[in-house]
Protein backbone atom coordinates (compact mmCIF):
# COMPACT_ATOMS: atom_id res chain seq x y z
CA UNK A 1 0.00 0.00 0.00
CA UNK A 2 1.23 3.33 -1.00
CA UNK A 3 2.78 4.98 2.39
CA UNK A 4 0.22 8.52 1.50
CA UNK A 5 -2.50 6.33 2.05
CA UNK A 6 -1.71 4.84 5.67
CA UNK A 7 -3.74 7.08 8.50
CA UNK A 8 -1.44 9.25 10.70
CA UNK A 9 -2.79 6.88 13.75
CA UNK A 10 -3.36 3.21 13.00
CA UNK A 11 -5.72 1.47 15.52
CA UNK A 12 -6.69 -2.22 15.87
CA UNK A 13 -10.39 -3.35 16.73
CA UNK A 14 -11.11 -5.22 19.97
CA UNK A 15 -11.11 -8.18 18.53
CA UNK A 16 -7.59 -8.00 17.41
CA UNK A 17 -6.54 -6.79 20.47
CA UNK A 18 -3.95 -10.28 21.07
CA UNK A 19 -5.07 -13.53 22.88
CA UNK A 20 -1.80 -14.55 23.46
CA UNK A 21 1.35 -13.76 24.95
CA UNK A 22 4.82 -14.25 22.90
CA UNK A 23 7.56 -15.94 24.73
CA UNK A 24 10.75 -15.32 22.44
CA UNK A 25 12.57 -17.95 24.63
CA UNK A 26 10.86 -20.79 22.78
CA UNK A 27 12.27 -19.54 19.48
CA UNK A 28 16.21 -18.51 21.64
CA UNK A 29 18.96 -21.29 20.30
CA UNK A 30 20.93 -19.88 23.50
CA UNK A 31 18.55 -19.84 26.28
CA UNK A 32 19.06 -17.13 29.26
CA UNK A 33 20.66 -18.70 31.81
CA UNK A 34 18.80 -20.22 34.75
CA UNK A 35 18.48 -17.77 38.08
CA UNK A 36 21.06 -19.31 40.44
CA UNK A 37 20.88 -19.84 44.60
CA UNK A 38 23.33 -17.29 46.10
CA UNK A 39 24.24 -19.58 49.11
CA UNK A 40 24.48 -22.89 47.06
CA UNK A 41 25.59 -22.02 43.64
CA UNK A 42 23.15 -23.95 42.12
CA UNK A 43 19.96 -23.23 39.67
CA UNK A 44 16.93 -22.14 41.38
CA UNK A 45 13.38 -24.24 40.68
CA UNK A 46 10.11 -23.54 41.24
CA UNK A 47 10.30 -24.81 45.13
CA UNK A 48 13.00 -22.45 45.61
CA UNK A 49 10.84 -18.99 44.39
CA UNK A 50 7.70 -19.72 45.94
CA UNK A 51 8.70 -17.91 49.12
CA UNK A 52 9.25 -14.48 46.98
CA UNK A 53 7.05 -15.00 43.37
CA UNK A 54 3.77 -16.32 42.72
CA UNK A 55 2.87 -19.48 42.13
CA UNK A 56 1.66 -18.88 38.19
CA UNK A 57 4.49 -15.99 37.82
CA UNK A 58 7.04 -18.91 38.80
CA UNK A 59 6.11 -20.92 36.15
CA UNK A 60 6.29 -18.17 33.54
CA UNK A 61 9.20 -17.25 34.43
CA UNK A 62 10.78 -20.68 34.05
CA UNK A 63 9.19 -21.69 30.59
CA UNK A 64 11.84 -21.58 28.04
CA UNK A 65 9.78 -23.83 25.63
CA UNK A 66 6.16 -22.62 25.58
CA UNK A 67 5.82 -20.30 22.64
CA UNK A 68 2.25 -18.88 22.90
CA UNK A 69 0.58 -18.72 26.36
CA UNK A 70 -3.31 -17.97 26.55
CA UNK A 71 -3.85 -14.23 27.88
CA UNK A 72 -6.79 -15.52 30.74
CA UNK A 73 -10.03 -13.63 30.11
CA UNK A 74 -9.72 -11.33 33.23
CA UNK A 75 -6.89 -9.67 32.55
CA UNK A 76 -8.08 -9.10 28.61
CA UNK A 77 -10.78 -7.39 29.58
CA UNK A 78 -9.04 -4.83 31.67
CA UNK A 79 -6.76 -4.17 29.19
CA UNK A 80 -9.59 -3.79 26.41
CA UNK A 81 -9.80 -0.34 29.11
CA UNK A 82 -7.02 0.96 27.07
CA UNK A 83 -5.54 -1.50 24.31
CA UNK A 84 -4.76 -1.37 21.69
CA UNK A 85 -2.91 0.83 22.07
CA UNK A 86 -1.82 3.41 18.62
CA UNK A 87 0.66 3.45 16.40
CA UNK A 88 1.80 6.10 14.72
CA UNK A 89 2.95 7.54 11.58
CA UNK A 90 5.40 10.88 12.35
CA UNK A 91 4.32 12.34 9.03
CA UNK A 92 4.73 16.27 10.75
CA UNK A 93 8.60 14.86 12.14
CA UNK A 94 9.74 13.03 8.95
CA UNK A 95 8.67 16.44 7.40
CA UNK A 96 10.64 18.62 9.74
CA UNK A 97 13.75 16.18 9.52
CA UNK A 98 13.44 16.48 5.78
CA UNK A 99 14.13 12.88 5.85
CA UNK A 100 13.21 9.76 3.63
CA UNK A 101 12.67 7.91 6.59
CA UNK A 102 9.61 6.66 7.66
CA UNK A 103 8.82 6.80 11.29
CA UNK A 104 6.44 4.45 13.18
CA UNK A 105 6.12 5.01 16.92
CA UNK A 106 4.08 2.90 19.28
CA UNK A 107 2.59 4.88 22.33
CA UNK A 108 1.81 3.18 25.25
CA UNK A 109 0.90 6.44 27.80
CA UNK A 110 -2.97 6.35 27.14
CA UNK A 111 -3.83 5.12 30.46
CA UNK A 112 -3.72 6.78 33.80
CA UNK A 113 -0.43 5.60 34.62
CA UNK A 114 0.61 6.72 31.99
CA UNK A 115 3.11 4.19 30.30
CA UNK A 116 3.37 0.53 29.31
CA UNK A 117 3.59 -0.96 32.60
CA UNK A 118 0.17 -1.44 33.62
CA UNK A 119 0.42 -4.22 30.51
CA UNK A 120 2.18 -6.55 33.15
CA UNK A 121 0.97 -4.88 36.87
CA UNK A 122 -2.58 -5.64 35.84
CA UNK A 123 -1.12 -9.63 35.33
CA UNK A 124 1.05 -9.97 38.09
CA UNK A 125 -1.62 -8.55 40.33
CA UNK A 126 -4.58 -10.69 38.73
CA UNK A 127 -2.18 -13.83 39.69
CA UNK A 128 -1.32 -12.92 43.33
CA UNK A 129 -5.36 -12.36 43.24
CA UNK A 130 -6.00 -15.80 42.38
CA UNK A 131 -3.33 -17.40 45.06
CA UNK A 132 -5.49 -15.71 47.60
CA UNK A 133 -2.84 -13.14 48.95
CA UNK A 134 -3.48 -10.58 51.01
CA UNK A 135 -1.08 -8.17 49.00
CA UNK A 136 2.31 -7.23 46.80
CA UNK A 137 4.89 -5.64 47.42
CA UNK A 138 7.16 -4.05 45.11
CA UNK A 139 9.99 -1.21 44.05
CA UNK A 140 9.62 1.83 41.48
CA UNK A 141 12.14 4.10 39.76
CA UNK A 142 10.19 6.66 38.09
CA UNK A 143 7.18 5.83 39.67
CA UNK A 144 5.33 4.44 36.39
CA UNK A 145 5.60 0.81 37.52
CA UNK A 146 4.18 1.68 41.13
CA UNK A 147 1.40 3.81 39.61
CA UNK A 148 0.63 1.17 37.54
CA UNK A 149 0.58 -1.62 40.35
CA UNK A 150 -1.28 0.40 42.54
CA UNK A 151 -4.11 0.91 39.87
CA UNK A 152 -3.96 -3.09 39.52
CA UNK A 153 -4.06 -4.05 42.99
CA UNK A 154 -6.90 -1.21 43.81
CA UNK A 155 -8.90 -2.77 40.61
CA UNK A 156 -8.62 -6.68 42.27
CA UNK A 157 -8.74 -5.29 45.68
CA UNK A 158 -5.29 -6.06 46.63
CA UNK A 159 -2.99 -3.97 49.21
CA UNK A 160 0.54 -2.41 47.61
CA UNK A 161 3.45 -1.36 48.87
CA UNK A 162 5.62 0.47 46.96
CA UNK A 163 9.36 1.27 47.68
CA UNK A 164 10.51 4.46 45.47
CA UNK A 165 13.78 5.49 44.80
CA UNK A 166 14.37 8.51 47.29
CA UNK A 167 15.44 10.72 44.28
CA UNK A 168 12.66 10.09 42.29
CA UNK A 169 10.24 10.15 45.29
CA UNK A 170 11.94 13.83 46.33
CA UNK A 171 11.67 15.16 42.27
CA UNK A 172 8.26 13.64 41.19
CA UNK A 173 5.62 14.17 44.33
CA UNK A 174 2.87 13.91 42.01
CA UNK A 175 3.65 10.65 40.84
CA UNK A 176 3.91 9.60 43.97
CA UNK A 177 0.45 11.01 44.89
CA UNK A 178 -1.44 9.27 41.83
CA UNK A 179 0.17 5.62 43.88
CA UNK A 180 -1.91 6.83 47.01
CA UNK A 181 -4.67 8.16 45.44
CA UNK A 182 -4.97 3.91 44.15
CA UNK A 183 -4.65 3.07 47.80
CA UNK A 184 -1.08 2.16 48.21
CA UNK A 185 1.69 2.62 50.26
CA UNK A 186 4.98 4.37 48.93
CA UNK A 187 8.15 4.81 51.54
CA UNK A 188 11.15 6.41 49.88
CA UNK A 189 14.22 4.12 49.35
CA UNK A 190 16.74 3.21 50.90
CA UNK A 191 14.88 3.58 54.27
CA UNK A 192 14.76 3.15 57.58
CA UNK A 193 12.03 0.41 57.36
CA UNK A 194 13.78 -2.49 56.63
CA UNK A 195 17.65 -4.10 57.61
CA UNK A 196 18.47 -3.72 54.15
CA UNK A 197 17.34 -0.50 53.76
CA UNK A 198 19.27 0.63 56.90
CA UNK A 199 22.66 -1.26 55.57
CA UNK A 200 22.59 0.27 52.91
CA UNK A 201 22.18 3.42 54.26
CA UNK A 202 24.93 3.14 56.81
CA UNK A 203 27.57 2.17 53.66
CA UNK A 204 26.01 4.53 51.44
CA UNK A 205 25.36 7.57 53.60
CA UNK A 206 22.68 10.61 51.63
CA UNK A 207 22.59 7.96 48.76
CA UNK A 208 19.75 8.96 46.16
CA UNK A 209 18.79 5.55 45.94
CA UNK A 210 18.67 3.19 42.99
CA UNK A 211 15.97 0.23 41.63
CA UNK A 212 18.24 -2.31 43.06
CA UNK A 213 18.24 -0.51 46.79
CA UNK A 214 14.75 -0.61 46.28
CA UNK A 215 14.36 -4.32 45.02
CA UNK A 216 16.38 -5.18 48.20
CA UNK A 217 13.55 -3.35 50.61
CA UNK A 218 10.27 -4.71 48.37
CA UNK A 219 11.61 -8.37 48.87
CA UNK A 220 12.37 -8.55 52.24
CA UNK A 221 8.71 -6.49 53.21
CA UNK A 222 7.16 -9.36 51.23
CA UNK A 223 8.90 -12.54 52.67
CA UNK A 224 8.68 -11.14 56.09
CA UNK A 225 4.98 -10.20 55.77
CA UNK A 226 2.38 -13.22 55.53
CA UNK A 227 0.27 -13.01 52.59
CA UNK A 228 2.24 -11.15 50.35
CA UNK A 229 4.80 -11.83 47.43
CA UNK A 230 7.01 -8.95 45.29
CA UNK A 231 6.31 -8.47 42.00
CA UNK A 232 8.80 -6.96 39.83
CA UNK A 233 7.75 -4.43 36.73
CA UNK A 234 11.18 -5.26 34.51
CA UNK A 235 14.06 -7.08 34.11
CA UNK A 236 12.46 -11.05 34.34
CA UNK A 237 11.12 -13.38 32.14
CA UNK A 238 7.72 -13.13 33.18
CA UNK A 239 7.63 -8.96 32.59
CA UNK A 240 8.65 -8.98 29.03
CA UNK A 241 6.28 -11.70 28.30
CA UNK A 242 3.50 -9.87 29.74
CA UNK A 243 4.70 -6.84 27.60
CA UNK A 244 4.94 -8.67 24.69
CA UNK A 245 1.30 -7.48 23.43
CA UNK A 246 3.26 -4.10 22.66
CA UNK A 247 5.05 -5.41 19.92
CA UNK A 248 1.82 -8.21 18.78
CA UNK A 249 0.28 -5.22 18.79
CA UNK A 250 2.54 -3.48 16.58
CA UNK A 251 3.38 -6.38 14.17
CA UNK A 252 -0.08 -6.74 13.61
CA UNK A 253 -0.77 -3.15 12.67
CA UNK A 254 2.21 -2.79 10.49
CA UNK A 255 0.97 -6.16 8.83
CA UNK A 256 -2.08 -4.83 7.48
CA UNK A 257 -0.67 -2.18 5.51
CA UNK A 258 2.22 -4.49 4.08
CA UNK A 259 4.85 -2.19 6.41
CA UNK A 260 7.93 -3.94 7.18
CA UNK A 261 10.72 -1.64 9.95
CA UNK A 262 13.96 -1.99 9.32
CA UNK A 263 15.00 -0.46 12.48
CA UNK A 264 13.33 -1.36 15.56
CA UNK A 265 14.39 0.99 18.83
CA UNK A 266 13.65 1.05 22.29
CA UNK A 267 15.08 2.32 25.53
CA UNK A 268 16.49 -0.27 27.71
CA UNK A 269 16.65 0.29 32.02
CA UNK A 270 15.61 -3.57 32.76
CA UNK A 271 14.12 -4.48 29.27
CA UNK A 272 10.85 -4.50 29.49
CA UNK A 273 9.32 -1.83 27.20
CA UNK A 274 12.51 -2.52 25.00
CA UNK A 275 12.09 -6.77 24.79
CA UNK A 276 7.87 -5.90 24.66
CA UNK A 277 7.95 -4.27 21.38
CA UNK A 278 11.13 -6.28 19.94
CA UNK A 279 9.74 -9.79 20.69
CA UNK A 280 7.66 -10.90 18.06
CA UNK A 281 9.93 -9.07 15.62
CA UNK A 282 12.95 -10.65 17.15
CA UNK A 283 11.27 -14.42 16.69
CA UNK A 284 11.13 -13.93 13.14
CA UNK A 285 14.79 -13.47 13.15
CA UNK A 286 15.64 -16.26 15.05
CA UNK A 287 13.89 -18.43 12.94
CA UNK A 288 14.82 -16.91 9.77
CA UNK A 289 12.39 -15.44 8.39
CA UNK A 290 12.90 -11.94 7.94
CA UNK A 291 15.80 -9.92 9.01
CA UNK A 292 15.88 -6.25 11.74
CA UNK A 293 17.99 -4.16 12.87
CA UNK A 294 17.46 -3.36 17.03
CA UNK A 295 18.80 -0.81 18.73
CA UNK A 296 18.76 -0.39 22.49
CA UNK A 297 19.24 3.41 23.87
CA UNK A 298 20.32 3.45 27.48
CA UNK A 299 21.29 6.76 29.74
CA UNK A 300 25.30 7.06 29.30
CA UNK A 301 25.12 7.49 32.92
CA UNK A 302 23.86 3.97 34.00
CA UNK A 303 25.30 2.00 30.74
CA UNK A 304 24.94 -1.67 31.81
CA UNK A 305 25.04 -3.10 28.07
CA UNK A 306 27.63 -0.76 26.39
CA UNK A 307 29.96 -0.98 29.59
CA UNK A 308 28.67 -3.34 31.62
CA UNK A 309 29.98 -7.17 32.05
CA UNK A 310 28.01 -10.18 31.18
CA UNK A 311 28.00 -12.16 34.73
CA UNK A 312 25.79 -13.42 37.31
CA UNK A 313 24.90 -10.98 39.74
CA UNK A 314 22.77 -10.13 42.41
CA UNK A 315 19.17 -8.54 40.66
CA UNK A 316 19.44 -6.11 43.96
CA UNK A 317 22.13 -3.70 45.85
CA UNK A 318 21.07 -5.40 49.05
CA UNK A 319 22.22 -8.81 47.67
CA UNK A 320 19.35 -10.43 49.05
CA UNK A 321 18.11 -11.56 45.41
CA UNK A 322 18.99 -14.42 43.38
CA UNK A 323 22.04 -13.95 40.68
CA UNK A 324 21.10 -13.41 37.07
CA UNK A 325 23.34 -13.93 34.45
CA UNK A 326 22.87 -10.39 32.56
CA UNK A 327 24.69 -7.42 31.69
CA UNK A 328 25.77 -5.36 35.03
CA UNK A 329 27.35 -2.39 35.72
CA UNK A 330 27.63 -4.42 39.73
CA UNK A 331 24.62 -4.51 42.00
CA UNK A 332 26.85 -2.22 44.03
CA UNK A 333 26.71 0.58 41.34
CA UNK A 334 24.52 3.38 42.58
CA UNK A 335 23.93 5.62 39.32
CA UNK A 336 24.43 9.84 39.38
CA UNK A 337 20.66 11.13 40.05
CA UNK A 338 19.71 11.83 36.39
CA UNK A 339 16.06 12.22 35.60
CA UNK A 340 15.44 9.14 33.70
CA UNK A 341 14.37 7.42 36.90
CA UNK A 342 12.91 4.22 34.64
CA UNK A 343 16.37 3.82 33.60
CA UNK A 344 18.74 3.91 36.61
CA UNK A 345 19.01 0.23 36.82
CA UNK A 346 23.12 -1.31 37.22
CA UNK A 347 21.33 -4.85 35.23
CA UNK A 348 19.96 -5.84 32.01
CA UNK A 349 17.37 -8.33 31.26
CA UNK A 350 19.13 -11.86 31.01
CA UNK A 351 17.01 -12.47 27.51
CA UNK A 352 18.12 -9.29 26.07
CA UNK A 353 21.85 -9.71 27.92
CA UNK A 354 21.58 -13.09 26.16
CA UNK A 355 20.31 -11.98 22.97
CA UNK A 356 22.91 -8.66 22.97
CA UNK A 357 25.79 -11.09 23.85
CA UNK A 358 24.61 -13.02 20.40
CA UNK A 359 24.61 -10.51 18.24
CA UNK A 360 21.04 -10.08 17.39
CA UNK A 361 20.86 -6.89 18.80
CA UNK A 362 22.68 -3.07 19.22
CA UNK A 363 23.23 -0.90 21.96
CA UNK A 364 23.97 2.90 22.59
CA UNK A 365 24.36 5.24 25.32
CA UNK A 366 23.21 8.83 25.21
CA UNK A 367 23.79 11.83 27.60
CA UNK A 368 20.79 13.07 29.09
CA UNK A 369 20.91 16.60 28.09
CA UNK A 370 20.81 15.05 24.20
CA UNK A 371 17.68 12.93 25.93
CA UNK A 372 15.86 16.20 26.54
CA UNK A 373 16.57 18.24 23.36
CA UNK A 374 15.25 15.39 21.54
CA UNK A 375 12.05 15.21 23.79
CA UNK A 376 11.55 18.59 23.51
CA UNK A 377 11.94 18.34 19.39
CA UNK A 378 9.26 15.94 19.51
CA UNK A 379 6.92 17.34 21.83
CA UNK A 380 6.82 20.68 19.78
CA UNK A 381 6.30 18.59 16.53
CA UNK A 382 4.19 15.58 17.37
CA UNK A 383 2.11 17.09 20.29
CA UNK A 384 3.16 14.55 22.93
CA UNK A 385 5.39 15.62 25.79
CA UNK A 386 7.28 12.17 26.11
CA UNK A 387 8.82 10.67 29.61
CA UNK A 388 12.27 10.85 29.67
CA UNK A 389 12.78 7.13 29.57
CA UNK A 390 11.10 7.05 26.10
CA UNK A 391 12.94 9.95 25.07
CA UNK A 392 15.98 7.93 24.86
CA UNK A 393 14.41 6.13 22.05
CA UNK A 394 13.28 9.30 19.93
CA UNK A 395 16.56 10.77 20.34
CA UNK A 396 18.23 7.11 18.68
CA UNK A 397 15.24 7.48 15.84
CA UNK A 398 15.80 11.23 15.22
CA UNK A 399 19.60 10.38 14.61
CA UNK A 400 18.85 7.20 12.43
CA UNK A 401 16.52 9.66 10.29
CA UNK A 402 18.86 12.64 9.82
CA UNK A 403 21.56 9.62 8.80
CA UNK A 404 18.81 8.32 6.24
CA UNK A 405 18.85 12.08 4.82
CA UNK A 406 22.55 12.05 4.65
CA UNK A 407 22.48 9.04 2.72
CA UNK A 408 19.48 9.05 0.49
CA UNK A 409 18.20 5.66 2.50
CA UNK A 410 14.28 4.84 2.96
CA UNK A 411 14.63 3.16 5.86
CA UNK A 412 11.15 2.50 8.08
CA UNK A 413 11.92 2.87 11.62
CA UNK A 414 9.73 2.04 14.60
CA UNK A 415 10.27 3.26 18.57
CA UNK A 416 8.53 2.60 21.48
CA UNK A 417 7.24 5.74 23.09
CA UNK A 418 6.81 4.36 26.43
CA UNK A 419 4.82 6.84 28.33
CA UNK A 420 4.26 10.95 28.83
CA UNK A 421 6.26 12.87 30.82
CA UNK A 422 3.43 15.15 32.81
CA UNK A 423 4.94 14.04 36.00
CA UNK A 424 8.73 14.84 35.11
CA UNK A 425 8.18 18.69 34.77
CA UNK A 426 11.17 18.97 37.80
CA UNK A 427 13.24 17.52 35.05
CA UNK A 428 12.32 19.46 32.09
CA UNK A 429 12.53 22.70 34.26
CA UNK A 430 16.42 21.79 34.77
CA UNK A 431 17.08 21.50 31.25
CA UNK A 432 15.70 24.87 30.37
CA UNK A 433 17.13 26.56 33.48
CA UNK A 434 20.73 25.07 31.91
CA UNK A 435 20.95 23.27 35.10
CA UNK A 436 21.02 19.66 33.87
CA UNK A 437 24.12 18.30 33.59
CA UNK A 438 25.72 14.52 31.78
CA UNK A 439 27.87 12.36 34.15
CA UNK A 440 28.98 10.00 32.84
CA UNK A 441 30.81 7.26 35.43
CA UNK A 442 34.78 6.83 35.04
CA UNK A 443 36.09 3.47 34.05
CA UNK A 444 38.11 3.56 37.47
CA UNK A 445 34.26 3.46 39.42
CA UNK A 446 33.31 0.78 37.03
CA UNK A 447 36.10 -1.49 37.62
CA UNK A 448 35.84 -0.64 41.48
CA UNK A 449 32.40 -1.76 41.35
CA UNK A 450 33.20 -5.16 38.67
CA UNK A 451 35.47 -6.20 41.70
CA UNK A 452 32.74 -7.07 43.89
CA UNK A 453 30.94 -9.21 41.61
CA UNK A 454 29.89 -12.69 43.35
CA UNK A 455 32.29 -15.51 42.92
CA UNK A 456 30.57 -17.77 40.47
CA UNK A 457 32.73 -20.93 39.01
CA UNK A 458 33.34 -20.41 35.83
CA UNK A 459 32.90 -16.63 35.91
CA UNK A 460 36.13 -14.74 35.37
């Protein structure tokens, strides 16, 4: 189909909206490795988990074989409250760019909490609903996850407690409002509430706080509370499964008007927007039957997949988590307080680590003032003020467009916009104040922070 006659916005019926999620594992010749037992060394079954995950989440998060699993009823009908979700053609920024590009972007903010994350709170929760819990427990960077969660758990009548990372907590009050307004609970972290919290505290004194401090609070308040479990809104299997109906979704819509990207983007924190929208797209490649480029954007400040190491690790700063074989910067790693809050995470998904370490995928780092000129480019031109976690990703498309005009290319790119960026005004104010600075971390606090990586045989 000629490209003049596909609609700037391209919505799917109910009906298409997708019964199934897409586990990419299935179709991974190289697996992710297995979550291993910090005390024993050894891989960690479904016995092991139950005292932290729910029962169903557990055996999500272990299927490496299952390729389609049924969506359950419930949980499509909440999200027929706001999937599908768009995609759009950026007919007014191709123009602007004066590029041959053409520029897909799949947005994910138009729900109350305002990003992609309620795709897997709403499942999580509706699981931990059906084991009969009392409640969750769980951490938040930017506070998109715990809004999401909250909204979840006060839809299926479940209680929430949400540990925030102090910085974020201390920039974005609003956010942290909306969680309360849904009923739940939200204690800036590290705090004073838990051991971990306080040990981490006493080695990391006026620390800002990161997702794995955070992590390290949410699991101990569950597996000291009866009733409750942690959920987690990135990073593991489970999450990007869940999120897969971004890229379905997407597939689907490009599909119908014969649209095939070459260049699939996404900001990367823990991977789950980022292995969402990339899954389906990535299973055709591992079976081979059509070829993409990805691209994963991550803040030059926290760059676990550009500079990180590919080694088991603890998933939390307080090391009370199981290790994951990803991409880490170090689970002692505390990033500079930069305002991409959904991003300040020292790990990487192990099936993205897994597929990166392959080669089926990219990765760049961008400074965060670069971040915000680009959000601010697309906000005046697209009418959507974008978070700045998804910003990452428009900045990566604007620069693959201009380099399409340079070289007379029609490439079709697609992003993931993530979410809006009403509650990150704190952040925006800095970078038109000139106040917003890039840090980038040294290679000297990298390798300080590589040296306390767990002892794993056969890990150098």
């Amino acid at each position: 189909m000629a490209a003049e006659k596909i609609p700037y916005k391209i919505y799917l019926s109910e009906d298409e909206l997708p019964r199934t999620w897409y586990n990419v594992r299935a179709d991974m010749k190289t697996k992710p490795a297995p979550l291993l037992n910090p005390a024993t060394g050894a891989p960690m079954g479904y016995d092991d988990l139950r005292p932290v995950f729910c029962d169903e989440l557990i055996r999500q998060e272990l299927d490496n074989d299952t390729r389609e699993i049924p969506i359950p009823t419930e949980i499509r009908d909440f999200y027929k409250m706001y999937r599908p979700a768009p995609l759009v053609r950026a007919y007014c920024l191709e123009e602007r760019l004066g590029t041959p590009a053409k520029i897909y972007y799949k947005f994910e903010g138009n729900n109350t909490s305002g990003s992609h994350k309620l795709n897997s709170a709403i499942a999580q929760a509706y699981y931990a609903k059906q084991q009969g819990l009392k409640g969750v427990t769980t951490e938040t960077g930017a506070g998109q996850w715990g809004t999401a969660l909250s909204m979840a758990c006060a839809y299926l009548g479940l209680d929430c407690k949400v540990y925030m990372v102090k910085v974020s907590y201390e920039q974005k009050p609003f956010r942290r409002e909306v969680m309360r307004v849904y009923g739940a609970s939200v204690t800036p972290s590290p705090s004073e509430t838990t051991e971990v919290g306080r040990k981490i505290l006493a080695e990391h004194p006026g620390t800002t706080g990161s997702l794995g401090c955070a992590i390290s609070e949410a699991v101990e308040a569950a597996t000291k509370t009866p009733g409750y479990r942690y959920v987690l809104g990135s990073v593991l299997n489970q999450v990007l499964l869940h999120q897969s109906v971004i890229g379905c979704e997407a597939k689907t819509a490009l599909d119908k008007y014969g649209v095939k990207p070459d260049i699939i983007i996404g900001c990367a924190g823990g991977g789950s927007n980022l292995g969402g929208l990339i899954s389906p797209f990535m299973g055709e490649k591992l079976r081979g039957e059509r070829d993409y480029r990805f691209i994963a954007v991550e803040p030059a400040s926290c760059p676990s997949l550009t500079r990180g190491r590919f080694a088991y690790d603890f998933c939390d700063t307080g090391a009370v988590c199981p290790l994951a074989k990803m991409y880490t910067l170090g689970s002692n790693f505390i990033p500079s307080a930069n305002h991409a809050g959904g991003l300040r995470y020292h790990g990487m998904s192990p099936v993205l680590s897994q597929l990166y370490h392959d080669g089926y995928m990219e990765a760049v780092s961008v400074e965060q003032t670069r971040v915000f000129e680009a959000a601010e480019q697309f906000a005046r031109i697209e009418g959507i003020l974008p978070a700045p976690e998804s910003s990452h990703a428009i900045r990566v498309a604007i620069d693959e467009a201009l380099r399409c005009k340079e070289t007379g290319e029609e490439k079709t790119i697609l992003f993931g916009l993530t979410g809006t960026g009403y509650f990150d005004m704190v952040a925006y104010e800095k970078f038109h104040d000139g106040k917003m600075t890039d840090y980038i971390p040294s290679d000297e606090e990298l390798q300080a922070s590589f040296a306390r990586l767990p002892k794993v045989p056969g890990q150098a």
